[in-house]
PDB file of N, CA and C in Angstrom:
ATOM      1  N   UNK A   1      14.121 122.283  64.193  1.00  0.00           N
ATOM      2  CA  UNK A   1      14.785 121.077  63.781  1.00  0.00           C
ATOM      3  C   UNK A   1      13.754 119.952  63.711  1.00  0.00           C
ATOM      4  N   UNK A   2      13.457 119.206  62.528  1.00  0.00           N
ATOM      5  CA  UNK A   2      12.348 118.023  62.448  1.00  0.00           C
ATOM      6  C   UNK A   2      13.422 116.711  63.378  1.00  0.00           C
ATOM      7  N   UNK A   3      12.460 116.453  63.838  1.00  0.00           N
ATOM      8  CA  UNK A   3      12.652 114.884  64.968  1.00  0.00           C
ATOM      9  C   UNK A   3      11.621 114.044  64.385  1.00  0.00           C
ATOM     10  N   UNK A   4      12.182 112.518  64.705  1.00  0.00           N
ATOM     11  CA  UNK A   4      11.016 111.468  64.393  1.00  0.00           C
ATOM     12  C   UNK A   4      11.267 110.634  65.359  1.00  0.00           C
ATOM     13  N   UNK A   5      10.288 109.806  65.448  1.00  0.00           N
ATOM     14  CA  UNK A   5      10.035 109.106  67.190  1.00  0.00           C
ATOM     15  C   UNK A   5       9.530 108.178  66.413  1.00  0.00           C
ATOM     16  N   UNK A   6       9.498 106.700  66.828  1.00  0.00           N
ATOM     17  CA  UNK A   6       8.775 105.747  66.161  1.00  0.00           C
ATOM     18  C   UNK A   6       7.028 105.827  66.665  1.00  0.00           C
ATOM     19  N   UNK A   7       6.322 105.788  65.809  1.00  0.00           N
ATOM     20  CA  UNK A   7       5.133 106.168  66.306  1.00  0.00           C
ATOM     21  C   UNK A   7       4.452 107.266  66.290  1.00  0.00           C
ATOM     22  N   UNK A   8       5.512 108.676  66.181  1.00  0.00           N
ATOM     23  CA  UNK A   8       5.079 109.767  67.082  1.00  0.00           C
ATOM     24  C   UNK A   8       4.675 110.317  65.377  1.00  0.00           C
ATOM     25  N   UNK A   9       5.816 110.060  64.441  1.00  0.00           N
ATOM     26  CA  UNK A   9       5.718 110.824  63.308  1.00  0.00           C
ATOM     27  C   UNK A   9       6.756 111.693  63.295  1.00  0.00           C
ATOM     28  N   UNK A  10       6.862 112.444  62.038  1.00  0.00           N
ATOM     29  CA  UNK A  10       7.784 113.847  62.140  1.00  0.00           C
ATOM     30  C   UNK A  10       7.272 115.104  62.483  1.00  0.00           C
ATOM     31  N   UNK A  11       7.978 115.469  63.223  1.00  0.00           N
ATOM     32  CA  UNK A  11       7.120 117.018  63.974  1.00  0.00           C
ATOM     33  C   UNK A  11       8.497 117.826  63.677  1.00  0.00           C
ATOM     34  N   UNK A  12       7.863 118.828  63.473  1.00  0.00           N
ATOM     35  CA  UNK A  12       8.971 120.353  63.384  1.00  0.00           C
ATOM     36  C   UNK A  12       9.080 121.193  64.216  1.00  0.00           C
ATOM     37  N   UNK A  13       9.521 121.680  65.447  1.00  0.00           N
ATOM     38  CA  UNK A  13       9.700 122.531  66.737  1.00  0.00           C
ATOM     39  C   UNK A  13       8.495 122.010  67.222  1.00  0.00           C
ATOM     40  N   UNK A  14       8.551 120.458  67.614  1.00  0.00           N
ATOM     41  CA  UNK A  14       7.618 120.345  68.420  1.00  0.00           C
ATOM     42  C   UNK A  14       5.886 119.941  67.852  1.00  0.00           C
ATOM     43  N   UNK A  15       5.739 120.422  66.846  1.00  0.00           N
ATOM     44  CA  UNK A  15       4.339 120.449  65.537  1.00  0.00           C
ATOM     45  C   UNK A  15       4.396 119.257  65.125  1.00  0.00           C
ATOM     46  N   UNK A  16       3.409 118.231  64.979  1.00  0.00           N
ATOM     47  CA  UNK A  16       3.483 117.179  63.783  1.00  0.00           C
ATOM     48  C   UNK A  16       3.046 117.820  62.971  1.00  0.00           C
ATOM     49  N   UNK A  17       4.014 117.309  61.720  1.00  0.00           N
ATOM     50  CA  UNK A  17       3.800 117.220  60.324  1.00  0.00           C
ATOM     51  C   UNK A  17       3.574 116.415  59.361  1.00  0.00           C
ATOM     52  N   UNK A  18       3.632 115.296  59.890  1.00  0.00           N
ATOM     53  CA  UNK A  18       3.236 113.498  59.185  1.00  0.00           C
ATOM     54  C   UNK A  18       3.567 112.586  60.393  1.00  0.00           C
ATOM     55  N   UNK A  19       2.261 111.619  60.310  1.00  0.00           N
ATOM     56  CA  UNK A  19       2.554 110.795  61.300  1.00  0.00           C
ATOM     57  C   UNK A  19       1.972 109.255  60.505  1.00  0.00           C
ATOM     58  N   UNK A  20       2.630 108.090  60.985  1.00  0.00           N
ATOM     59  CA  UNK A  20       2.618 106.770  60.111  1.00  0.00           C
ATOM     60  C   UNK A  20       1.633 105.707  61.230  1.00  0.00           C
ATOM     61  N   UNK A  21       0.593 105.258  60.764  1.00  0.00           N
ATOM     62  CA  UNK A  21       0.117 104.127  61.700  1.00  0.00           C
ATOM     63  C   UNK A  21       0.586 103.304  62.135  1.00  0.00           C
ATOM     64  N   UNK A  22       0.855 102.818  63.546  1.00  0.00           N
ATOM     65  CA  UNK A  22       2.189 101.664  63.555  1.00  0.00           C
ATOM     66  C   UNK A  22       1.483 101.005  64.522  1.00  0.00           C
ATOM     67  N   UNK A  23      -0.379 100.985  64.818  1.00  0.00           N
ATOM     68  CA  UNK A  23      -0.795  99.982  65.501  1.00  0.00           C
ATOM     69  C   UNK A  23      -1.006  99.156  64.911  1.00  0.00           C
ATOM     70  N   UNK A  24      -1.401  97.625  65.696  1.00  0.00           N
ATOM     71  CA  UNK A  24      -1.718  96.312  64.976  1.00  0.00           C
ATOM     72  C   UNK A  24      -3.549  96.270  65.656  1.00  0.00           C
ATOM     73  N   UNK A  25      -4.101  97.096  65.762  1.00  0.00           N
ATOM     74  CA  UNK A  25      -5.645  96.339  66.335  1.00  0.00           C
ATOM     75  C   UNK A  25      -6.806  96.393  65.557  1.00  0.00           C
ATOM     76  N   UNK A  26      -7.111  95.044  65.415  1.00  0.00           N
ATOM     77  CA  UNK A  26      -7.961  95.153  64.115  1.00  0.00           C
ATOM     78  C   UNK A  26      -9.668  96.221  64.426  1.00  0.00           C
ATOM     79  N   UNK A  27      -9.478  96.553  65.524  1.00  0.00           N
ATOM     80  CA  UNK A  27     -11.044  97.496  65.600  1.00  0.00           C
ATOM     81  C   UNK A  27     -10.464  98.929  65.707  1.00  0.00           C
ATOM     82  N   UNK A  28      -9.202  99.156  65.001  1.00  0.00           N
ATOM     83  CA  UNK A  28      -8.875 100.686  65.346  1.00  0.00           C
ATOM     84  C   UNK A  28     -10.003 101.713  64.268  1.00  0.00           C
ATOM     85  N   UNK A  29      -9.848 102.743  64.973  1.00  0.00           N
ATOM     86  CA  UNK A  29     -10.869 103.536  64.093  1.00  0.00           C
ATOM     87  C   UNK A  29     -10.036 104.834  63.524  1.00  0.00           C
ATOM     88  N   UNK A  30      -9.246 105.169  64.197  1.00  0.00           N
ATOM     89  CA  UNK A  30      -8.295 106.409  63.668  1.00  0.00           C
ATOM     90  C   UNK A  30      -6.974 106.294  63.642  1.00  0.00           C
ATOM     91  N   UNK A  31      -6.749 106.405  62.005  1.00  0.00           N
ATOM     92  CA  UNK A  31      -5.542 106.553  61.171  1.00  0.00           C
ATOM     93  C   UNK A  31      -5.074 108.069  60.793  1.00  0.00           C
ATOM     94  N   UNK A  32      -3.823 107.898  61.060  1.00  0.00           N
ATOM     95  CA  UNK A  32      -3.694 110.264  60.635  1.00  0.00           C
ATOM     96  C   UNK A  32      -4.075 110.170  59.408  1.00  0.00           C
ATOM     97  N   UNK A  33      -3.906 111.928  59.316  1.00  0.00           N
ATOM     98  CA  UNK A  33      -4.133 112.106  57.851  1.00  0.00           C
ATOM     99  C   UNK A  33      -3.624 111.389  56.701  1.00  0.00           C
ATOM    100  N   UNK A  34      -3.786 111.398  55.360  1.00  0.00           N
ATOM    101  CA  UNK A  34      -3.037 110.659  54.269  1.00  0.00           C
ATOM    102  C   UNK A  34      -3.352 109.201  54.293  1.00  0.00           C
ATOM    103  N   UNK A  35      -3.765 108.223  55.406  1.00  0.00           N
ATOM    104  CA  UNK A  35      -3.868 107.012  55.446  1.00  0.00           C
ATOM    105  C   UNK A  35      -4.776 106.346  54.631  1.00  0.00           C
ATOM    106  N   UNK A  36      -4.340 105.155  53.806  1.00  0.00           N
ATOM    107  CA  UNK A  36      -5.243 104.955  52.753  1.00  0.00           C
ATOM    108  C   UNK A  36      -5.984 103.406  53.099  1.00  0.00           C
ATOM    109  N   UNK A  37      -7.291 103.032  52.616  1.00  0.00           N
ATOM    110  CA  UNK A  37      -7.514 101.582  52.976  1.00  0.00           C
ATOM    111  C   UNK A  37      -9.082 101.538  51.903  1.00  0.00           C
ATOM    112  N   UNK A  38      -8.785 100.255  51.456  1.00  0.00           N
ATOM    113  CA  UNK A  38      -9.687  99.020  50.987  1.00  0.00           C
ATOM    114  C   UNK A  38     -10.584  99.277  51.752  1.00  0.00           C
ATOM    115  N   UNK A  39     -12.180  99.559  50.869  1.00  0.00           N
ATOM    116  CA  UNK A  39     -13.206  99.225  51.493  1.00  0.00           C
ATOM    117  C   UNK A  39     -14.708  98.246  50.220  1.00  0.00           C
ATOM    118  N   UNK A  40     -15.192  97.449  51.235  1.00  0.00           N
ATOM    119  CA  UNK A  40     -16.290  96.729  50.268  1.00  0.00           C
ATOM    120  C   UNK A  40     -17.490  97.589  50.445  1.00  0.00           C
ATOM    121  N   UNK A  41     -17.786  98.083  49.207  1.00  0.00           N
ATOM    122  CA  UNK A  41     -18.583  98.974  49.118  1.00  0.00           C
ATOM    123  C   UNK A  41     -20.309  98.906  48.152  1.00  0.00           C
ATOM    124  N   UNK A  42     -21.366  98.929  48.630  1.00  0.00           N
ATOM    125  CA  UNK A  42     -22.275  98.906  47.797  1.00  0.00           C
ATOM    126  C   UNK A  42     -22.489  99.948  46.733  1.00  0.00           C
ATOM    127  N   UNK A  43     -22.314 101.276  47.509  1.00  0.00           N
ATOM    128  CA  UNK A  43     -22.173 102.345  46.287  1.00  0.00           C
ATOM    129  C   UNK A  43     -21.257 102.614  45.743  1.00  0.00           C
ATOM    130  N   UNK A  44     -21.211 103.244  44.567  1.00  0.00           N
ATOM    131  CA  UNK A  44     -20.001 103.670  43.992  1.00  0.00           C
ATOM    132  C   UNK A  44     -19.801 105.397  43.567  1.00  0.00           C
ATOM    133  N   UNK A  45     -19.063 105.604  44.445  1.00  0.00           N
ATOM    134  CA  UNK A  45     -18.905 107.213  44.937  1.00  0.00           C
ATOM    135  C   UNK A  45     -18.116 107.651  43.721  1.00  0.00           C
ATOM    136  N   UNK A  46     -18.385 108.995  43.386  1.00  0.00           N
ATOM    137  CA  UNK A  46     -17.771 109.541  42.673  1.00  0.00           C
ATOM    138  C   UNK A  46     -16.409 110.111  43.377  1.00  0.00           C
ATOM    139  N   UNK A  47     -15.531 110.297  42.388  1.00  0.00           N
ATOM    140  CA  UNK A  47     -14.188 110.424  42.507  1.00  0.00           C
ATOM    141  C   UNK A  47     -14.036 111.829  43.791  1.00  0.00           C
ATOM    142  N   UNK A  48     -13.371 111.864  45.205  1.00  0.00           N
ATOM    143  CA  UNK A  48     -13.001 112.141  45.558  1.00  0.00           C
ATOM    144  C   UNK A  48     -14.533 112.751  46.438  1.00  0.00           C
ATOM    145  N   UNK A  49     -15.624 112.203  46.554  1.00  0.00           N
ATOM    146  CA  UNK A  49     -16.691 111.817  47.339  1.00  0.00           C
ATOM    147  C   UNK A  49     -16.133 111.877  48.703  1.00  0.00           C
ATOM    148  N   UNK A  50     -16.534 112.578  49.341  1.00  0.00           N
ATOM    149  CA  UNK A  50     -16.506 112.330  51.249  1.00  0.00           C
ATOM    150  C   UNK A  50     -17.471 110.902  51.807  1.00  0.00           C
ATOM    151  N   UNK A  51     -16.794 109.884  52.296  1.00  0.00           N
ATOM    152  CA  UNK A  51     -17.862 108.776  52.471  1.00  0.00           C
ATOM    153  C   UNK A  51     -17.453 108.081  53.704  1.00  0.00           C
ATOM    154  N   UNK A  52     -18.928 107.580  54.423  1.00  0.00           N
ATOM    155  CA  UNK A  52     -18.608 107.163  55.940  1.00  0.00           C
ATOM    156  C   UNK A  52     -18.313 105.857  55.472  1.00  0.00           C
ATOM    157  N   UNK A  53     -17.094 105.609  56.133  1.00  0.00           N
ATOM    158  CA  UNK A  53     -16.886 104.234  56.439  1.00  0.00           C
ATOM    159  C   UNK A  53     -16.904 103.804  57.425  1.00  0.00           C
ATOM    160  N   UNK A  54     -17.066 102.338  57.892  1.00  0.00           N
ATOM    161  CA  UNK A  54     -17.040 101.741  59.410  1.00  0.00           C
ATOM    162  C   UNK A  54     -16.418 100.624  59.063  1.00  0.00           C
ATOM    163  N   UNK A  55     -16.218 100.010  60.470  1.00  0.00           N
ATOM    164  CA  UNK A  55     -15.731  98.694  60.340  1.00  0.00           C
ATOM    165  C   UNK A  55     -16.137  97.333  60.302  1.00  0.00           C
ATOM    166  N   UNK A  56     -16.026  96.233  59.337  1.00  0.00           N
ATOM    167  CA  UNK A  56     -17.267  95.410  59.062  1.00  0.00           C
ATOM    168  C   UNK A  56     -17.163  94.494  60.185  1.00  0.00           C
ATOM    169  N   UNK A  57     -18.351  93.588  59.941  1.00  0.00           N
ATOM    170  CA  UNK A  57     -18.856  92.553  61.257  1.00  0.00           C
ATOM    171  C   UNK A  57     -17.395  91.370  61.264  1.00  0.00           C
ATOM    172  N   UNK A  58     -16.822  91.279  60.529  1.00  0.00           N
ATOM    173  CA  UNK A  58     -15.892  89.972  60.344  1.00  0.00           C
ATOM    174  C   UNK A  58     -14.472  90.243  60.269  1.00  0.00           C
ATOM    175  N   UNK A  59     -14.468  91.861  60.879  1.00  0.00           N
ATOM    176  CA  UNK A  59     -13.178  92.525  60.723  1.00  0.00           C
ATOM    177  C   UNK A  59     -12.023  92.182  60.246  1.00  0.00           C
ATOM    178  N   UNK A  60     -12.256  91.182  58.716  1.00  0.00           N
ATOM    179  CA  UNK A  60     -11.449  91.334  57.615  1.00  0.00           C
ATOM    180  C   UNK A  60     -11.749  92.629  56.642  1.00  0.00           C
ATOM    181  N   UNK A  61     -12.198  93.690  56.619  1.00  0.00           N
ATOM    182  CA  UNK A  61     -12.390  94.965  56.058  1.00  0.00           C
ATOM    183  C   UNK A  61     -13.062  95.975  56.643  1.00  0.00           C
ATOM    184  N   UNK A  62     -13.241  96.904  55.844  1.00  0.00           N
ATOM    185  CA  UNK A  62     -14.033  98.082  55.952  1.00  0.00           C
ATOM    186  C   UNK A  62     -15.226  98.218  54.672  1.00  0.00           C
ATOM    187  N   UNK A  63     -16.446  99.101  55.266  1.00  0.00           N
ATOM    188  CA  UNK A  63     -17.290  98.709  54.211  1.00  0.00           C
ATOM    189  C   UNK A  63     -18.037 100.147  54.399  1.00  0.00           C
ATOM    190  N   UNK A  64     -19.032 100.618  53.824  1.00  0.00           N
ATOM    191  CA  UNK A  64     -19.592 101.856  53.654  1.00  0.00           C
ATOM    192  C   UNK A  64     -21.511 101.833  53.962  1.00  0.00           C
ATOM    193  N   UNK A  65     -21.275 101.057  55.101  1.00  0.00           N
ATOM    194  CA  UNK A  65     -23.018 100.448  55.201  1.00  0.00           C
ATOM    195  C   UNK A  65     -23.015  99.937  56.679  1.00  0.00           C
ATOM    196  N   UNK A  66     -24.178  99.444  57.269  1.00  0.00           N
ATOM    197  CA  UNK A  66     -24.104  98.142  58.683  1.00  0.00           C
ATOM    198  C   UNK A  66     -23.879  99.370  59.972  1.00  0.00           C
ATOM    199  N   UNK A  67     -24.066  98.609  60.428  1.00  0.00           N
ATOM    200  CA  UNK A  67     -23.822  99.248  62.033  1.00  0.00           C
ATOM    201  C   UNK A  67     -22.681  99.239  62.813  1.00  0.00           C
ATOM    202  N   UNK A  68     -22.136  99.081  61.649  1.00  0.00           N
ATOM    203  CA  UNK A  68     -20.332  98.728  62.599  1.00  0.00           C
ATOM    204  C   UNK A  68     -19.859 100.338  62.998  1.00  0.00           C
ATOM    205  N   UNK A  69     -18.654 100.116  63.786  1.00  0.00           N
ATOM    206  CA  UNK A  69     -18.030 101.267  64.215  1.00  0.00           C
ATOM    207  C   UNK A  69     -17.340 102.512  63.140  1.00  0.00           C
ATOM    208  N   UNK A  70     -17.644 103.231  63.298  1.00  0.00           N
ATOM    209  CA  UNK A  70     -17.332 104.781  62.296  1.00  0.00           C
ATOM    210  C   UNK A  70     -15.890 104.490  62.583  1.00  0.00           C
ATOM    211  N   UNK A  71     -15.374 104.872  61.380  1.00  0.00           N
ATOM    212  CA  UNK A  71     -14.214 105.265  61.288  1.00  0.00           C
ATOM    213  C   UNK A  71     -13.583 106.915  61.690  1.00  0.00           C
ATOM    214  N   UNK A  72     -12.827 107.624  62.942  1.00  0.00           N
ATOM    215  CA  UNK A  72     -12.923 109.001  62.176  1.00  0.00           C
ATOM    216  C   UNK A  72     -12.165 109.576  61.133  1.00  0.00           C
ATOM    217  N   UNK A  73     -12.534 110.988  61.088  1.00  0.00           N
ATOM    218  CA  UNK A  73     -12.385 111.551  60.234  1.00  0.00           C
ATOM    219  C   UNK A  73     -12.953 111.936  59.169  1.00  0.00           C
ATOM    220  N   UNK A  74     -12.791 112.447  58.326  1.00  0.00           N
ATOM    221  CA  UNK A  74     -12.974 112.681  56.615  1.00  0.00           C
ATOM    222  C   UNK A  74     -12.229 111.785  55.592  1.00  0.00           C
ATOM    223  N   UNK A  75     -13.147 111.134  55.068  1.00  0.00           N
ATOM    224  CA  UNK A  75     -12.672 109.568  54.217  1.00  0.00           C
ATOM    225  C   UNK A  75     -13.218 109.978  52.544  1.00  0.00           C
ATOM    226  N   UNK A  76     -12.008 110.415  51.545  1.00  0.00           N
ATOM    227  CA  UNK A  76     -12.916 110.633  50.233  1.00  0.00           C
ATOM    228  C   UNK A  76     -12.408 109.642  49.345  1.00  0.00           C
ATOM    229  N   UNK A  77     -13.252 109.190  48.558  1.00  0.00           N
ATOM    230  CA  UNK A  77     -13.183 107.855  47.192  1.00  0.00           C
ATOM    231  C   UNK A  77     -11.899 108.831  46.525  1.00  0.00           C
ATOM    232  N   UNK A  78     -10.944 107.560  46.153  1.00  0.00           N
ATOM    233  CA  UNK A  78      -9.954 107.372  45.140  1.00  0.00           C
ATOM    234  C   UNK A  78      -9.889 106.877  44.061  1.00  0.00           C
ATOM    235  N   UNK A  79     -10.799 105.947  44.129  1.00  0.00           N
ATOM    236  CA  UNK A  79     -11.176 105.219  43.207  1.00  0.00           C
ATOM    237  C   UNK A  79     -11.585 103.693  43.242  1.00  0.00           C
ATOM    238  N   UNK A  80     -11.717 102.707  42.357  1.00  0.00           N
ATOM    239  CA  UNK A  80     -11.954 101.465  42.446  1.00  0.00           C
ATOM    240  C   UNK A  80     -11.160 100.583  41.693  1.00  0.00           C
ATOM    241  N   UNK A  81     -10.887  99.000  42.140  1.00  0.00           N
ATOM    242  CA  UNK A  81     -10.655  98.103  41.377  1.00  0.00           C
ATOM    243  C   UNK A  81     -11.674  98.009  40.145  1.00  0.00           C
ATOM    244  N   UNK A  82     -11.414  97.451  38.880  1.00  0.00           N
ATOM    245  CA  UNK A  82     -12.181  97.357  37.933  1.00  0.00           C
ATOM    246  C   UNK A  82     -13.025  96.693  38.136  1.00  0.00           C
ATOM    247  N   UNK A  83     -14.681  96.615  38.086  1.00  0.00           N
ATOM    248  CA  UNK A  83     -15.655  95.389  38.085  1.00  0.00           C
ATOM    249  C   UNK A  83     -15.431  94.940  39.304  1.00  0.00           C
ATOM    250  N   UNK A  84     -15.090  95.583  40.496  1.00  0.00           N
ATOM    251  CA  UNK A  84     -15.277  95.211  41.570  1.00  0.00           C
ATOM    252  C   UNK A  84     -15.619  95.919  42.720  1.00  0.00           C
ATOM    253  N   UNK A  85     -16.478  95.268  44.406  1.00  0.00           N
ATOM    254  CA  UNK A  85     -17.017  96.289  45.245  1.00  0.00           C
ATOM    255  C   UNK A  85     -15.923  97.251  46.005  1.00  0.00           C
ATOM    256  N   UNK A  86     -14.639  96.886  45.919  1.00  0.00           N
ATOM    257  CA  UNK A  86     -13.325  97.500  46.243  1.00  0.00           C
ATOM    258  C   UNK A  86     -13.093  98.488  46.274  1.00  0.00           C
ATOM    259  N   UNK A  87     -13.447 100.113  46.603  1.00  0.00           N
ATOM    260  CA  UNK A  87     -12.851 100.821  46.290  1.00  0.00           C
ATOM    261  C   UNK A  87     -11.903 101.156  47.514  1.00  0.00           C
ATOM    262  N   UNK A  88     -11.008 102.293  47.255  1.00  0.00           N
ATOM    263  CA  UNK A  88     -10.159 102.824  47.383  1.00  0.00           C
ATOM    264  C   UNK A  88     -10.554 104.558  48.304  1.00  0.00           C
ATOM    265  N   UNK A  89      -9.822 104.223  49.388  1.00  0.00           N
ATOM    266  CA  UNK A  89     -10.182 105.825  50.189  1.00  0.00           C
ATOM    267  C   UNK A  89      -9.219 106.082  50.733  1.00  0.00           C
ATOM    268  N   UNK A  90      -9.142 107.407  50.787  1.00  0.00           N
ATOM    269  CA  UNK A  90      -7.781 108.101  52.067  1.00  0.00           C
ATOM    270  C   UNK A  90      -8.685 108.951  52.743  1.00  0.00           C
ATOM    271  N   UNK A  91      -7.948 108.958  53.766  1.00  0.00           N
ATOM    272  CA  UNK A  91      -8.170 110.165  54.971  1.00  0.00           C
ATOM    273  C   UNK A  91      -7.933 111.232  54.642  1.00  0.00           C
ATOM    274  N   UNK A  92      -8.460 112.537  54.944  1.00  0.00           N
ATOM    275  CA  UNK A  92      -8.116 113.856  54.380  1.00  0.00           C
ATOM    276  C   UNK A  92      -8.472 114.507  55.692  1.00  0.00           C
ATOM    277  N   UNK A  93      -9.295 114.716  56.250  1.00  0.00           N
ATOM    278  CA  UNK A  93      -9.372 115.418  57.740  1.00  0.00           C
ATOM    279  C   UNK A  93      -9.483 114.557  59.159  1.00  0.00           C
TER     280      UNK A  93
END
């Protein structure tokens, strides 16, 4: 029988099977799978690229460079805003 818990996600006998981010802290580093986020980026990764992201110095974003804190996981390019350093990543592992 699937159950959902606020927070916990939906799990099936007990298993998660999707779970939703429902913290507020701006230095978090791990989002579950599927989670998607804005990053300012110098390179521009090809489509569906595995790429480290961290978290920037002014923790209004994420960026793909600097010494800030790793994000985990497996993070691949989605794509970009047009003419801009913006792209687009989800979590996959």
């Amino acid at each position: 029988m699937a159950s959902v818990l606020a927070g916990d996600g939906i799990t099936i006998s007990g298993d998660p099977v999707a779970a939703v981010y429902v913290g507020s802290s701006q230095d978090a580093t791990s989002f579950p799978i599927g989670h998607i986020v804005t990053a300012d980026c110098v390179a521009t990764p090809v489509r569906n690229a595995a790429v480290t992201l961290r978290l920037s110095a002014t923790a209004a974003y994420y960026v793909d460079g600097g010494a800030g804190t790793v994000l985990s996981g497996t993070w691949r390019s989605r794509g970009e805003q047009q003419s801009s350093t913006n792209k687009i990543y989800q979590r996959t592992a």
